[in-house]
C-alpha atoms as a PDB file:
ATOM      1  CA  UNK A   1      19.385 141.819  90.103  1.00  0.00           C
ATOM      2  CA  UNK A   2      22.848 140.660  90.593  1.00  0.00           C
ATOM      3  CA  UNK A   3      23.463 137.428  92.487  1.00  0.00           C
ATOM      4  CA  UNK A   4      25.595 138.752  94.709  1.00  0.00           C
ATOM      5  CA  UNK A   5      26.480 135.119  96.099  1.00  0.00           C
ATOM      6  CA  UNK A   6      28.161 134.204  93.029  1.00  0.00           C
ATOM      7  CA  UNK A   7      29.284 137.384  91.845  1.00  0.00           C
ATOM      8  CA  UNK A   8      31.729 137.614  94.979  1.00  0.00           C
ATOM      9  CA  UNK A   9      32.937 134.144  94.320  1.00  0.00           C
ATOM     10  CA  UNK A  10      33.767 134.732  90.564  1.00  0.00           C
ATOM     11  CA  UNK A  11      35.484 138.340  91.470  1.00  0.00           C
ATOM     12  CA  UNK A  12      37.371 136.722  94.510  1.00  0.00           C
ATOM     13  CA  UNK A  13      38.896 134.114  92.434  1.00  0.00           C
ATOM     14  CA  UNK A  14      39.588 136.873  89.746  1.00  0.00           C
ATOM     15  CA  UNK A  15      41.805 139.035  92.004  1.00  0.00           C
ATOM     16  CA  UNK A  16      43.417 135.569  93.605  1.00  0.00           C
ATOM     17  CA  UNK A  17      44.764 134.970  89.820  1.00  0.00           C
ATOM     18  CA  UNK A  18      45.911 138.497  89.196  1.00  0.00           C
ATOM     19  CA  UNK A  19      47.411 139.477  92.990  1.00  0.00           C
ATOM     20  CA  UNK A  20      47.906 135.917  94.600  1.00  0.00           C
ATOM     21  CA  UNK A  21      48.895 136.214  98.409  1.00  0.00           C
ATOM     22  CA  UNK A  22      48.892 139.806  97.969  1.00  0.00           C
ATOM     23  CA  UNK A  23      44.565 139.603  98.125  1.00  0.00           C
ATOM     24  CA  UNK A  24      44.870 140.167 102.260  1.00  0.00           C
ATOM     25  CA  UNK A  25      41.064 140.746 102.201  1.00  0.00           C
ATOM     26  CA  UNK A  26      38.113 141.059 100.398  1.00  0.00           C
ATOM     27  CA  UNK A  27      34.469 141.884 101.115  1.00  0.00           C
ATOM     28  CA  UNK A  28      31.280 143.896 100.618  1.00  0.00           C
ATOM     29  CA  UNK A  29      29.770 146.034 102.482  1.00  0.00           C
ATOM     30  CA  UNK A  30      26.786 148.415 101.516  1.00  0.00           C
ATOM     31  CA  UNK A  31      23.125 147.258 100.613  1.00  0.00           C
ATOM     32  CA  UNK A  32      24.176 144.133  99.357  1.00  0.00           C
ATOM     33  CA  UNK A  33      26.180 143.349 102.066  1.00  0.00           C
ATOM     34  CA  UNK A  34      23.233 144.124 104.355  1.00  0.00           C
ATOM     35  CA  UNK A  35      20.975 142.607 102.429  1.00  0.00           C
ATOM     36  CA  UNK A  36      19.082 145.262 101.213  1.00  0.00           C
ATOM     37  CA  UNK A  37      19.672 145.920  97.758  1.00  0.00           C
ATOM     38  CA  UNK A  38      17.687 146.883  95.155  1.00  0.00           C
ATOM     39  CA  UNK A  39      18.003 146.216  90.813  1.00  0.00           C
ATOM     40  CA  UNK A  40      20.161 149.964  90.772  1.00  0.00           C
ATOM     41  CA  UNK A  41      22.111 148.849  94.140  1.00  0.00           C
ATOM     42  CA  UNK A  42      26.186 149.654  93.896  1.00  0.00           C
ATOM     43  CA  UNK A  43      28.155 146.564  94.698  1.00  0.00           C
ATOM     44  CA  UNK A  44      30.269 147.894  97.723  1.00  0.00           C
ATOM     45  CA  UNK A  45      33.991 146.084  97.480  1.00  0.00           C
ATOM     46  CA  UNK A  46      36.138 146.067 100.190  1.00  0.00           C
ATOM     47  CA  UNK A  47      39.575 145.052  98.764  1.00  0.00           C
ATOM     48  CA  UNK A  48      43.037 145.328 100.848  1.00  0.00           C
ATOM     49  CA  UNK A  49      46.423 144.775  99.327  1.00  0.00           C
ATOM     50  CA  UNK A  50      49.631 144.306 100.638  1.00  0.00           C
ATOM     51  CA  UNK A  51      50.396 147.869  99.171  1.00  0.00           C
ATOM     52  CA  UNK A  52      48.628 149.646  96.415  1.00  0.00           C
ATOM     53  CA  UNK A  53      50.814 151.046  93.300  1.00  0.00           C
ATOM     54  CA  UNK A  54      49.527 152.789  90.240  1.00  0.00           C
ATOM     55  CA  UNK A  55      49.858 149.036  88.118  1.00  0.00           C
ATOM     56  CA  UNK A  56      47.592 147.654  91.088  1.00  0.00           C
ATOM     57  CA  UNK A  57      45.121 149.911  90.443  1.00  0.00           C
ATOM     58  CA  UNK A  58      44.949 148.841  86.757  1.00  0.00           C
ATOM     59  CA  UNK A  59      45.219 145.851  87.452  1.00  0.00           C
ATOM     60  CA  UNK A  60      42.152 145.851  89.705  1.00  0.00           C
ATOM     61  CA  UNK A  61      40.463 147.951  87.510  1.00  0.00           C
ATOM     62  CA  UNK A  62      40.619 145.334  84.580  1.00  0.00           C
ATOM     63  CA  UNK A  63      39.094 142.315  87.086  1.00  0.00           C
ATOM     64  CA  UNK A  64      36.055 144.746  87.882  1.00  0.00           C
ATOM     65  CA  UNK A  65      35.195 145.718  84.903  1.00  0.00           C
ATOM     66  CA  UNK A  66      35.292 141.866  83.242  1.00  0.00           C
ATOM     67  CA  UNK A  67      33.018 141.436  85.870  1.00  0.00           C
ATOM     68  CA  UNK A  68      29.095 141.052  84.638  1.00  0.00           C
ATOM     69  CA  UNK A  69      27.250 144.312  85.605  1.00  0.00           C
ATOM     70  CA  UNK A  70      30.848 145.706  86.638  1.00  0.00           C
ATOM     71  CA  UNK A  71      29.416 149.410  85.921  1.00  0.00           C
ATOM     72  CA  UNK A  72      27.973 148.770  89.334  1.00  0.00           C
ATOM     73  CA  UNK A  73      30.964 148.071  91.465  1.00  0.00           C
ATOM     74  CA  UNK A  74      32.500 150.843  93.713  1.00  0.00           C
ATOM     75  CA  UNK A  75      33.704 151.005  97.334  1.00  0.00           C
ATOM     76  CA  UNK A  76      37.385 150.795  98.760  1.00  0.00           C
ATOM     77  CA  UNK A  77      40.811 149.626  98.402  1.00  0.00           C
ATOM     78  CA  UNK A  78      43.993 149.863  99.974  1.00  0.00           C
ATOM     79  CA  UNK A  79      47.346 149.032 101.621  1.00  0.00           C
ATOM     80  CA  UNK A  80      47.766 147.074 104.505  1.00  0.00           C
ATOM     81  CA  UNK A  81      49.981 149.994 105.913  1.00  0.00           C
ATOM     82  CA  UNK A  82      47.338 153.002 104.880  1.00  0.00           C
ATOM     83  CA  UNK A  83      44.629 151.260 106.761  1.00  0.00           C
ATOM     84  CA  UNK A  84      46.515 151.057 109.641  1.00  0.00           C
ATOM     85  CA  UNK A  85      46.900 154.556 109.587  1.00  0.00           C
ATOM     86  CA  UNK A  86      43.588 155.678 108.483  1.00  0.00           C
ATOM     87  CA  UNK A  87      41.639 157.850 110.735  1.00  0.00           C
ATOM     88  CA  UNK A  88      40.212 155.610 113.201  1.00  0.00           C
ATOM     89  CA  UNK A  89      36.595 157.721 113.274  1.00  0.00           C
ATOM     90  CA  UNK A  90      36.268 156.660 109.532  1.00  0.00           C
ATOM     91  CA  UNK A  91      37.456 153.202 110.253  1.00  0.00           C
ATOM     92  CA  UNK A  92      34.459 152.470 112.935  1.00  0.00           C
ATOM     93  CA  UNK A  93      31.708 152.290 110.157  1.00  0.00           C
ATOM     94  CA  UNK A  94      34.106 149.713 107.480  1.00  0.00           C
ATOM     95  CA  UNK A  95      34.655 147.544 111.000  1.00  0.00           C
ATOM     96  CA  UNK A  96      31.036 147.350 111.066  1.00  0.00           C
ATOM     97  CA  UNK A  97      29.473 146.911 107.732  1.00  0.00           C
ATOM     98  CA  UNK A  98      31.321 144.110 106.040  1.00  0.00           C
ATOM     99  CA  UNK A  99      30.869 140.759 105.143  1.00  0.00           C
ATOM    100  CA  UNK A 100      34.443 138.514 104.603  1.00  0.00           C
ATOM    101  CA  UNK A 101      34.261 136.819 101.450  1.00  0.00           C
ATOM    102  CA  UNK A 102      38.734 136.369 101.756  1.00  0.00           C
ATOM    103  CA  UNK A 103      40.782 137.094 104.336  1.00  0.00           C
ATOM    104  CA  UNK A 104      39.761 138.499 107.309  1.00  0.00           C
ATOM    105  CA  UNK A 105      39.492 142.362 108.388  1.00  0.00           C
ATOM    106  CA  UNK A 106      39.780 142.615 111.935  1.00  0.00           C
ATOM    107  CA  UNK A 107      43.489 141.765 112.267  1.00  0.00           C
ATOM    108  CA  UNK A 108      44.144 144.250 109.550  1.00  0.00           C
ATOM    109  CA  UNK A 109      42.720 147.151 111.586  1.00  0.00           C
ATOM    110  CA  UNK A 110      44.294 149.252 114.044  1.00  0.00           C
ATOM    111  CA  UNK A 111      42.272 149.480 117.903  1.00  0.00           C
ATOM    112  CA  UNK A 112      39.164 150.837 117.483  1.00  0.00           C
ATOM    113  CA  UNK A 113      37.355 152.131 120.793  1.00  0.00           C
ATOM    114  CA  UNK A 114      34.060 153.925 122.057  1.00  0.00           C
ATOM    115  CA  UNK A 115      35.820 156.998 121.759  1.00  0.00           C
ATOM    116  CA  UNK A 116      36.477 156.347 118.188  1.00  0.00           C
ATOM    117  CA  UNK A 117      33.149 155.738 117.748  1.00  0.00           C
ATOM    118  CA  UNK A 118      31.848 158.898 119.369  1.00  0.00           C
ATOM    119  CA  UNK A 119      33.868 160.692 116.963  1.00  0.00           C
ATOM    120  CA  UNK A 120      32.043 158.816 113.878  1.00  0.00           C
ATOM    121  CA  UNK A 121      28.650 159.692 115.155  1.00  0.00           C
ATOM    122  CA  UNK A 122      29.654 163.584 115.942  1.00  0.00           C
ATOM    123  CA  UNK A 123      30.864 164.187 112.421  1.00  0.00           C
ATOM    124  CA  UNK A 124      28.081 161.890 110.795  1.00  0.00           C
ATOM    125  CA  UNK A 125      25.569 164.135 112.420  1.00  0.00           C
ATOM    126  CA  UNK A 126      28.170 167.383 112.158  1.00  0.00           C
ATOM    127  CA  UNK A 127      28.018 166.264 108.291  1.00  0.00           C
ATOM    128  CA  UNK A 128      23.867 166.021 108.292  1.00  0.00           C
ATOM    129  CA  UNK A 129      23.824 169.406 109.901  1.00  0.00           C
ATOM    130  CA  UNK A 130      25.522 171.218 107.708  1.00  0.00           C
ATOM    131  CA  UNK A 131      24.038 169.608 104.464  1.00  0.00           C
ATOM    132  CA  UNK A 132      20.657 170.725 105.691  1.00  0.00           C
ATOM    133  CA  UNK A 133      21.342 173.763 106.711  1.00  0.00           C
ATOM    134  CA  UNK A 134      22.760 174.721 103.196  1.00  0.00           C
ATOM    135  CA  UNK A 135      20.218 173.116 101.052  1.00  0.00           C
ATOM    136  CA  UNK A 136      17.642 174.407 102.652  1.00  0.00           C
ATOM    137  CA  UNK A 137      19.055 178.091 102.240  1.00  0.00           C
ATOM    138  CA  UNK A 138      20.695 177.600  99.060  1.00  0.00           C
ATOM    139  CA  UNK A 139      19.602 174.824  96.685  1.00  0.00           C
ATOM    140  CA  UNK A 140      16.664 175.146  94.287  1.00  0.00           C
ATOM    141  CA  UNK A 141      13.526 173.470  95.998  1.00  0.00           C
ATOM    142  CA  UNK A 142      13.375 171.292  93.006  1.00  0.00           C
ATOM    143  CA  UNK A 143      17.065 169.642  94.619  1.00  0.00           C
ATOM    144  CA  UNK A 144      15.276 169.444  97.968  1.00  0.00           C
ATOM    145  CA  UNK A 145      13.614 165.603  97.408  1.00  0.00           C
ATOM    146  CA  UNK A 146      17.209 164.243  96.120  1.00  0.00           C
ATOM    147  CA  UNK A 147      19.016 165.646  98.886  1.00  0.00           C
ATOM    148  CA  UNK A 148      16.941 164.490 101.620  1.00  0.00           C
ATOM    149  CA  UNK A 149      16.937 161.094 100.092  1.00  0.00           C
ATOM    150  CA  UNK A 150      20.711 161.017 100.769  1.00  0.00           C
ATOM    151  CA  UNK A 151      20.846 162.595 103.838  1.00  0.00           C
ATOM    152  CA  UNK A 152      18.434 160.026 105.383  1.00  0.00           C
ATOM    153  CA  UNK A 153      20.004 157.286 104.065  1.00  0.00           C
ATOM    154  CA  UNK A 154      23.326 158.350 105.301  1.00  0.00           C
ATOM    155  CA  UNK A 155      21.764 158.872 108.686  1.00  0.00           C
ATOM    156  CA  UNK A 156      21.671 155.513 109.065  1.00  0.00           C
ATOM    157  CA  UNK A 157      25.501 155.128 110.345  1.00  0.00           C
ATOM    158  CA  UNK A 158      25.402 157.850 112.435  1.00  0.00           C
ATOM    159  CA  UNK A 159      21.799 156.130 113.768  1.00  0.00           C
ATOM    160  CA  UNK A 160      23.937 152.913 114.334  1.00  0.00           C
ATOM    161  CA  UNK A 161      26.705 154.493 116.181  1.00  0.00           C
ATOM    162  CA  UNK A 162      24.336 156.401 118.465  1.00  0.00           C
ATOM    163  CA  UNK A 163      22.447 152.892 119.510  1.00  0.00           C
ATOM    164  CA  UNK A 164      25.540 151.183 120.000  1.00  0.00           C
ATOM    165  CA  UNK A 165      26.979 153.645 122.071  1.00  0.00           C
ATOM    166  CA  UNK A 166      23.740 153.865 124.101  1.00  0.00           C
ATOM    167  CA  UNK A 167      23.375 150.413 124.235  1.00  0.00           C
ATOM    168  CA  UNK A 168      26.630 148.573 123.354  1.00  0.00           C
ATOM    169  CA  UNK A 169      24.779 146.004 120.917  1.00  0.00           C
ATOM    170  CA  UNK A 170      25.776 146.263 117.639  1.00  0.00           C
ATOM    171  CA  UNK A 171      23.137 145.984 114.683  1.00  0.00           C
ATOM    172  CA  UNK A 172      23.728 145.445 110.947  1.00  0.00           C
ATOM    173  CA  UNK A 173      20.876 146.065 108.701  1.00  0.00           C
ATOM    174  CA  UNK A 174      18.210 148.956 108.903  1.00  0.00           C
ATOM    175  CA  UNK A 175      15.006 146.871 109.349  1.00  0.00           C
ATOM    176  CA  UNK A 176      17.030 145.147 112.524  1.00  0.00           C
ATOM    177  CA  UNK A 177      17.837 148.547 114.022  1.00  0.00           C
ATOM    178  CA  UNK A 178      14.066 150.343 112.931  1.00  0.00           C
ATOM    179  CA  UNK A 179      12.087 148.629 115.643  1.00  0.00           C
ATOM    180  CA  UNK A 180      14.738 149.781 118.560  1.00  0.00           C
ATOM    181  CA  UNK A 181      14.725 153.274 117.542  1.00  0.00           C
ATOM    182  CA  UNK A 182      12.063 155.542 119.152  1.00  0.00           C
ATOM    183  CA  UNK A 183      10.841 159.570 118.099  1.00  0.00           C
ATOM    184  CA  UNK A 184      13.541 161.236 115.825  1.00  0.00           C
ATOM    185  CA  UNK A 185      15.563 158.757 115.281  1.00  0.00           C
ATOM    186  CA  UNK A 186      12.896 156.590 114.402  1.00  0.00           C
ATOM    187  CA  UNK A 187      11.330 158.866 112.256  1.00  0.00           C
ATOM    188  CA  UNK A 188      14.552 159.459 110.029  1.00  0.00           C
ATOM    189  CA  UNK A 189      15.419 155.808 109.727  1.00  0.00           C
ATOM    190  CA  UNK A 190      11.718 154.860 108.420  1.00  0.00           C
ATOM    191  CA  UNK A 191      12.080 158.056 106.120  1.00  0.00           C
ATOM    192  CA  UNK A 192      14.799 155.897 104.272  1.00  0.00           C
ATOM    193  CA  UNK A 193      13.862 152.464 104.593  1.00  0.00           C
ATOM    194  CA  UNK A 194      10.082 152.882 104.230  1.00  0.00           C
ATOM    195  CA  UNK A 195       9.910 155.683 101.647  1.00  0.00           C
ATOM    196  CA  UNK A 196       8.198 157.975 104.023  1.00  0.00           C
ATOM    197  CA  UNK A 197       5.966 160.576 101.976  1.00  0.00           C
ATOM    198  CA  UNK A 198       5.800 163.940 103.777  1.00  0.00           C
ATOM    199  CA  UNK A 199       6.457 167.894 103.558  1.00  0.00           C
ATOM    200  CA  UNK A 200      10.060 168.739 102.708  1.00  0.00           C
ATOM    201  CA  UNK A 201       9.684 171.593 105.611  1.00  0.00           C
ATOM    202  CA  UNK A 202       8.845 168.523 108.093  1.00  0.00           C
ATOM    203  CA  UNK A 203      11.582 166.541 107.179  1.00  0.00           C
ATOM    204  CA  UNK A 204      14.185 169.390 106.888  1.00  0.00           C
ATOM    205  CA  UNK A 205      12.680 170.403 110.458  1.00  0.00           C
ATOM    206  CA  UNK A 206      13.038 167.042 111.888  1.00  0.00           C
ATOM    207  CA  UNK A 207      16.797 166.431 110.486  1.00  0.00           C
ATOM    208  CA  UNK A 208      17.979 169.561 112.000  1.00  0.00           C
ATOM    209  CA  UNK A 209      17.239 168.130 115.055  1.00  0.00           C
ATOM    210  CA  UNK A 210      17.818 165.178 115.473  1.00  0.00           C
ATOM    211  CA  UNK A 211      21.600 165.860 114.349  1.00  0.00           C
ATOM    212  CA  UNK A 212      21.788 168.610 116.740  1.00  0.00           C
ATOM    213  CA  UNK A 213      21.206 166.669 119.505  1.00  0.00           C
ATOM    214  CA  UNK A 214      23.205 163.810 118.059  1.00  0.00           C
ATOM    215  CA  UNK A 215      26.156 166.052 118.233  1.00  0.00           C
ATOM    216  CA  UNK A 216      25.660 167.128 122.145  1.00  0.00           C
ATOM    217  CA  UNK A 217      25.079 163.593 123.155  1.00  0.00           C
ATOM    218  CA  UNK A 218      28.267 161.862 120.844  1.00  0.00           C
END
């Protein structure tokens, strides 16, 4: 598995030498930057430029795939001035889930607040609702496993925001989060961080819901 210590370092000082003080940030987010990878884990970059032009992208494109294991590396890049204007629902979850390895992120963001991340949680669940709903009627029961794979693991952000908004207290990683969970929610989060075994019917049943309520109490 990739050390993802040392990976970060050499990529970091790979897009110093190609963008210089234009690298406003960098970090990783995802398993790894949980802490919860696996040997077929996707390396998660968060990269933020002072503006992003076709050449950029090329550019960038060239350091990651130099990189050892570079087949692995995905996640997102932009401008300062698109981030500031990204949606700010979409912005709750980045705000959350990364781990600075230049720069820093928060003064790059625009105001994020609970009504921001009410909106996350309603379209997380929104997005969970609708999935289910049309697998279950549509897809081939052989696609049923590999979509509720996904689905559960995606839960998790929409889990997070729910807690925090209950609670205020914001947690990182799915094993911290697990043990303050209770019923539903509970259920689906140990579904994808346990491996839960169980009838596709059950978990279909279960996921339907959970994000239905999700989306009345958002």
């Amino acid at each position: 598995m990739v050390d993802i210590e040392v990976w970060m370092g050499e990529l970091a000082e790979k897009l110093t030498g190609r963008f210089g003080d234009r690298l406003l940030f960098l970090g990783l987010q995802g398993s790894y930057g949980r802490g919860e990878a696996g040997e077929d884990s996707d390396i998660d970059v968060v990269t933020v430029l002072d503006r992003v032009e076709l050449a950029d992208l090329d550019e960038y494109r060239g350091a990651v795939r130099g990189m050892p294991e570079g087949e692995k590396a995905c996640g997102f890049l932009c401008g300062a001035a698109e981030l500031k204007s990204w949606p700010k629902y979409d912005l709750c979850q980045l705000a959350r889930d990364v781990r600075a390895y230049r720069g820093e992120l928060g003064p790059l963001l625009p105001p994020l607040g609970r009504e921001d991340l009410a909106q996350a949680a309603a379209i997380g669940a929104s997005g969970i609702y609708h999935a289910a709903v049309h697998t279950y009627l549509y897809a081939p029961k052989d696609n049923w496993p590999g979509f509720l794979k996904e689905a559960h693991k995606g839960a998790f952000f929409t889990l997070r925001a729910l807690y925090e908004l209950r609670t205020g207290e914001s947690v990182r990683a799915k094993r911290d989060l697990l043990p303050r969970l209770s019923g539903d929610e509970r259920e689906i989060l140990a579904y994808s961080l346990l491996h839960t075994q169980e009838e596709p019917e059950a978990a279909f049943a279960r996921l339907l819901r959970w994000s239905a309520a999700a989306m009345a109490g958002a």
